[in-house]
Protein backbone atom coordinates (compact mmCIF):
# COMPACT_ATOMS: atom_id res chain seq x y z
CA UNK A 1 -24.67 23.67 -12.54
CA UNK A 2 -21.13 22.69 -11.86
CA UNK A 3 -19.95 20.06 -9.32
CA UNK A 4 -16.78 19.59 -6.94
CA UNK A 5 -15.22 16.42 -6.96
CA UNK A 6 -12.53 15.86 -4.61
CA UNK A 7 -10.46 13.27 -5.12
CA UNK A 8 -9.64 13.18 -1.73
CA UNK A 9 -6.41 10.56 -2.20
CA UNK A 10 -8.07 11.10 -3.03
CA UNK A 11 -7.00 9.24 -1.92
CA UNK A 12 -4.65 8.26 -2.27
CA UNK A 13 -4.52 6.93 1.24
CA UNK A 14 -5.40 3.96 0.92
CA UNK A 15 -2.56 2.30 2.00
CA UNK A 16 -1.34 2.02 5.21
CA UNK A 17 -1.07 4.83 8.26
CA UNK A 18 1.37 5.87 10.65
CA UNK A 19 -0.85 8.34 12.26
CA UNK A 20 -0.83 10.72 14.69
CA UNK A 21 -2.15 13.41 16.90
CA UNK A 22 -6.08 14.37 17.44
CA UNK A 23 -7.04 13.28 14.08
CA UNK A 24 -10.31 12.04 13.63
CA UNK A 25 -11.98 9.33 11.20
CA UNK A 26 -14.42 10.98 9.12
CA UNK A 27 -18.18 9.13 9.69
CA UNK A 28 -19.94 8.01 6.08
CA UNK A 29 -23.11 7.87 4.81
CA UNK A 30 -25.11 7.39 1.38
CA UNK A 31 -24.24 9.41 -1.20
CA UNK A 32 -26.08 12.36 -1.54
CA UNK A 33 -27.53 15.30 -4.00
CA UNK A 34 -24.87 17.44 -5.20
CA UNK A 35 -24.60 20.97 -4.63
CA UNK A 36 -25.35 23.82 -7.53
CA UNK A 37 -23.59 27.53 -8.36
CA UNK A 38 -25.80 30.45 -8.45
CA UNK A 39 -26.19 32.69 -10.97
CA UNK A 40 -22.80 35.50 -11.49
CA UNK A 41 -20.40 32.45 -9.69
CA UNK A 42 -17.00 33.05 -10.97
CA UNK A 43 -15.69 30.05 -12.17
CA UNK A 44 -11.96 28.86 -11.16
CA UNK A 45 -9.29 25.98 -12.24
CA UNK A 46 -6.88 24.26 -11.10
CA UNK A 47 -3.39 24.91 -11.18
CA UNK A 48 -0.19 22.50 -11.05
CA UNK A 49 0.19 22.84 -7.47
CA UNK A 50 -2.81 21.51 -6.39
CA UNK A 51 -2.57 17.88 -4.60
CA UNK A 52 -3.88 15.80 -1.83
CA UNK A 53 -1.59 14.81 0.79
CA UNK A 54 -1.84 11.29 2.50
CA UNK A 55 -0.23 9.45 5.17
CA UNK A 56 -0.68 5.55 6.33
CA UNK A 57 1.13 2.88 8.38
CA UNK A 58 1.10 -0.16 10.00
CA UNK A 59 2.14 -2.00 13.48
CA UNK A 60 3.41 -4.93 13.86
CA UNK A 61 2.24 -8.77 15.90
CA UNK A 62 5.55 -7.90 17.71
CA UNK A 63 3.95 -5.10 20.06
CA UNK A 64 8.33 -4.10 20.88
CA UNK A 65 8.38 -3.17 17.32
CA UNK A 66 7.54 0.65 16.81
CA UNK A 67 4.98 1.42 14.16
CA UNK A 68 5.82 2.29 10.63
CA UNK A 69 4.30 4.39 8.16
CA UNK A 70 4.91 6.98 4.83
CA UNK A 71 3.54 9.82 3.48
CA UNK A 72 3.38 11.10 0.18
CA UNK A 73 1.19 13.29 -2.51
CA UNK A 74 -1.31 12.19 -5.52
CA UNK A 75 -1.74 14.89 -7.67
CA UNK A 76 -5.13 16.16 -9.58
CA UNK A 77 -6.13 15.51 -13.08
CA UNK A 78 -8.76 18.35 -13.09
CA UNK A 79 -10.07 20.77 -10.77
CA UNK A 80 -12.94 23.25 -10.95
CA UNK A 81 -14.44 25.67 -8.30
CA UNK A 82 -17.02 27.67 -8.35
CA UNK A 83 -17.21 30.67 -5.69
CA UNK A 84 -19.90 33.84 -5.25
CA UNK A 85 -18.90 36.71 -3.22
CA UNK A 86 -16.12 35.15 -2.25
CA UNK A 87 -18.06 31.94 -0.86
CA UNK A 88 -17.31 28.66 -2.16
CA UNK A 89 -20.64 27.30 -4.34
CA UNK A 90 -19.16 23.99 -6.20
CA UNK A 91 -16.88 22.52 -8.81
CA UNK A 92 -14.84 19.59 -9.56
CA UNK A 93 -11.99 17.53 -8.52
CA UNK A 94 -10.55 14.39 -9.57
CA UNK A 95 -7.11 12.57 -8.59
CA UNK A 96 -4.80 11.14 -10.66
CA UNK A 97 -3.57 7.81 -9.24
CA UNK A 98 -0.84 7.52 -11.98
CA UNK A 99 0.72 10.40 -10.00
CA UNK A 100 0.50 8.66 -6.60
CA UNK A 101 3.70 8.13 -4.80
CA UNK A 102 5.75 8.03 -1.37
CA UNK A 103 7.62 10.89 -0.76
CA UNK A 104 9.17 9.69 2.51
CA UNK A 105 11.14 7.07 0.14
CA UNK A 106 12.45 9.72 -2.66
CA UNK A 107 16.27 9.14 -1.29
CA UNK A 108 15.50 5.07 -1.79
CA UNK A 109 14.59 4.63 -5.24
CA UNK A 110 14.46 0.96 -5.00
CA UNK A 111 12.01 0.78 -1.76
CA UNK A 112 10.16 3.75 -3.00
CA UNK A 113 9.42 1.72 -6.47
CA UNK A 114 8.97 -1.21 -4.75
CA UNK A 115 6.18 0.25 -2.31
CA UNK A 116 4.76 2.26 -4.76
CA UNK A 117 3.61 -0.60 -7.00
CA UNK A 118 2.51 -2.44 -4.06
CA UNK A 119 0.28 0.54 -3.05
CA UNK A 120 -0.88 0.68 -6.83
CA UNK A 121 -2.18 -2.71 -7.17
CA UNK A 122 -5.39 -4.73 -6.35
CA UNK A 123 -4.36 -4.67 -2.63
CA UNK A 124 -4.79 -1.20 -2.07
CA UNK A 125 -5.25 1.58 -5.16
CA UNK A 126 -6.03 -1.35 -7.79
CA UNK A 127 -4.75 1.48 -10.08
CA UNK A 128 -5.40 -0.33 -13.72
CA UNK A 129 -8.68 -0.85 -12.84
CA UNK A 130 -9.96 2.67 -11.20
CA UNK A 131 -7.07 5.10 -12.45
CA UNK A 132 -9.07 8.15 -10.64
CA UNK A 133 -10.79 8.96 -7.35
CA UNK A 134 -13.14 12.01 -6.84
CA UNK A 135 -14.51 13.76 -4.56
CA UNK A 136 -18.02 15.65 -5.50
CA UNK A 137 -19.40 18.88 -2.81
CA UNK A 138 -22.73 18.31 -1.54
CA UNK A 139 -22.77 21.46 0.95
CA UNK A 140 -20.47 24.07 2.35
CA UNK A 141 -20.97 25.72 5.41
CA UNK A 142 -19.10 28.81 6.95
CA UNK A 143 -17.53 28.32 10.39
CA UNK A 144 -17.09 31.08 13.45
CA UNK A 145 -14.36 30.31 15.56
CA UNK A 146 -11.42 27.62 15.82
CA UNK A 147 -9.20 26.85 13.41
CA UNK A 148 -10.92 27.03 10.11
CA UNK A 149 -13.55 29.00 8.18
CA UNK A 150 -15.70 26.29 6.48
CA UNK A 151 -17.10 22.79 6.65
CA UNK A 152 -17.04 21.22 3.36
CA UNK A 153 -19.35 18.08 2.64
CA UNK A 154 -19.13 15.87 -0.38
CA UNK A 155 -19.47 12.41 -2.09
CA UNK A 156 -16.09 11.10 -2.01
CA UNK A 157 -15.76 8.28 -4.82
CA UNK A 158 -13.22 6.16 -3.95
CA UNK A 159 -12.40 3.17 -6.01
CA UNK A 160 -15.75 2.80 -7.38
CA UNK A 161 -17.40 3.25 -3.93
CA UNK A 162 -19.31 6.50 -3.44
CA UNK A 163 -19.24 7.14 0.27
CA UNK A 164 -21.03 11.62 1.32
CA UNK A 165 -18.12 12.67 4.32
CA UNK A 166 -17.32 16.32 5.77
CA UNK A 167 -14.04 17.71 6.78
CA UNK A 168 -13.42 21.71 7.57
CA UNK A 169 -11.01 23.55 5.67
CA UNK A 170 -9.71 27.12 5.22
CA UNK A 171 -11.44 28.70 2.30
CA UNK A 172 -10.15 31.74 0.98
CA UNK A 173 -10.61 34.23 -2.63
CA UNK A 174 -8.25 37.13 -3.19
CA UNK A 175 -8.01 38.79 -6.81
CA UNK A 176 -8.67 36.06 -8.98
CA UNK A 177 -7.29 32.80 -7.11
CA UNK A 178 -9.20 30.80 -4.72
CA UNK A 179 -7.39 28.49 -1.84
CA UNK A 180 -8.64 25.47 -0.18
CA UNK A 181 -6.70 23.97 2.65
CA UNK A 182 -7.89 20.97 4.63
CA UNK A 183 -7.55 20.10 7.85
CA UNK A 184 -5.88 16.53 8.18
CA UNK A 185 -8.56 14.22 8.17
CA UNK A 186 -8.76 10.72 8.60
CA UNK A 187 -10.88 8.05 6.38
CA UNK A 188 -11.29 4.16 6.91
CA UNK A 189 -10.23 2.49 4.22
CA UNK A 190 -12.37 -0.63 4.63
CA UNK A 191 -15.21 1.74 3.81
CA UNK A 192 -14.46 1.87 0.38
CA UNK A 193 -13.47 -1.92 -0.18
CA UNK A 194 -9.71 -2.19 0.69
CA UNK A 195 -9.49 -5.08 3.16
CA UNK A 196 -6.19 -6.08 2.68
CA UNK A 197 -4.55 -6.64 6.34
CA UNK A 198 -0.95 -6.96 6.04
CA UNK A 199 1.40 -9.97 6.29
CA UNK A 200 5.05 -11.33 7.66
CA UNK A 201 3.68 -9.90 10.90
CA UNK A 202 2.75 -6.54 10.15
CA UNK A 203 -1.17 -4.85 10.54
CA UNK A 204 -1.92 -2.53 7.88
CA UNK A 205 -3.76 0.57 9.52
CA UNK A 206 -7.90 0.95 8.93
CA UNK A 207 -7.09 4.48 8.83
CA UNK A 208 -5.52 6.64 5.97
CA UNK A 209 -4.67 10.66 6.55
CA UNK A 210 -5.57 12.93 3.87
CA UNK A 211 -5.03 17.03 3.62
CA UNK A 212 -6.39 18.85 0.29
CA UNK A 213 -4.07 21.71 -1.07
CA UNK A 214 -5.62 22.92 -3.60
CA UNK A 215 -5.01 26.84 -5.73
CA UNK A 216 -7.31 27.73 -8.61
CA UNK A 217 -7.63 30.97 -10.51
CA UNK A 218 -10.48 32.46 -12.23
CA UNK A 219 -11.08 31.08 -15.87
């Protein structure tokens, strides 16, 4: 019986959201049973280039001011899938929160720092006290038509706040190496406790954009 956790940045998101386009916020519910392999599911990890993708932002009291946002990665500290046939079953995920950071800011040091310890603290992340996120399947279901192959549903633990949410994704298994790529999916981040709301005139975003990349070959 193996599980998927999916960190969804995590989460990372959790900080603020200049966001665009069609994207949805993903509904919640209660936490819910978790999803088991069958027997003969091949069993995949990880590898380095797995991450979730986030993006947040914020607008300002000042409605001349445009709105501002950044976008960056958190990387996984474990990751296991389990697939049958070539259909996704189950496994594991977890985020490392250590690894969080803004990419937008990589040519600014300073700011990038800066913002990045901001995001990491009791405001937003509150990194020291839960270093990880996870994300943990529930169901999968194939998809006909549009853009993507499967519905994936899970209980997303998200600083200490398990919270069951779906998103589709494009699931595929060649050889020995499984993909998973999310669409770009939105989550509110007062749902899992961060309330902070800004200040010197700017509105922190509800929601935070999150994409899963994740690449995992058979163990």
């Amino acid at each position: 019986m193996k599980k998927l956790l999916l960190s969804l940045t995590l989460v990372s998101a959790v900080a603020l959201t200049s966001c665009g386009g069609n994207t949805d916020t993903v509904a919640t519910s209660d936490a819910q049973e978790t999803a088991n392999s069958t027997e003969g599911a091949v069993s995949y990890v990880a590898d380095s280039t797995a991450v979730i993708n986030w993006k947040g932002g914020k607008t300002f009291d000042d409605i001349t001011k445009p709105e501002e946002g950044h976008w960056g990665v958190v990387k996984l500290k474990e990751g296991n899938v389990t697939a049958n046939n070539g259909v996704l079953e189950s496994g594991k995920f977890v985020a490392d929160f250590a690894t969080f950071e803004s990419k937008d800011l990589d040519a600014d040091p300073e700011t990038k720092a800066k913002l990045d310890g901001h995001l990491k603290s009791a405001d937003f992340l509150d990194v020291e006290k839960f270093s990880t996120a996870s994300f943990e399947i529930t169901g999968v279901k194939a998809l006909e038509g549009g853009d993507y192959n499967t519905e994936i549903s899970g209980n997303f633990d998200f600083r200490g706040v398990p919270k069951n949410i779906t998103f589709k994704a494009n699931v595929a298994v060649a050889d020995d190496v499984i993909t998973i790529k999310s669409e770009e999916f939105g989550i509110n981040r007062k749902d899992f406790g961060i309330t902070f709301t800004g200040g010197g005139g700017s509105i922190i975003k509800d929601e935070v954009l999150l994409q899963v990349d994740f690449s995992a070959k058979a163990n």
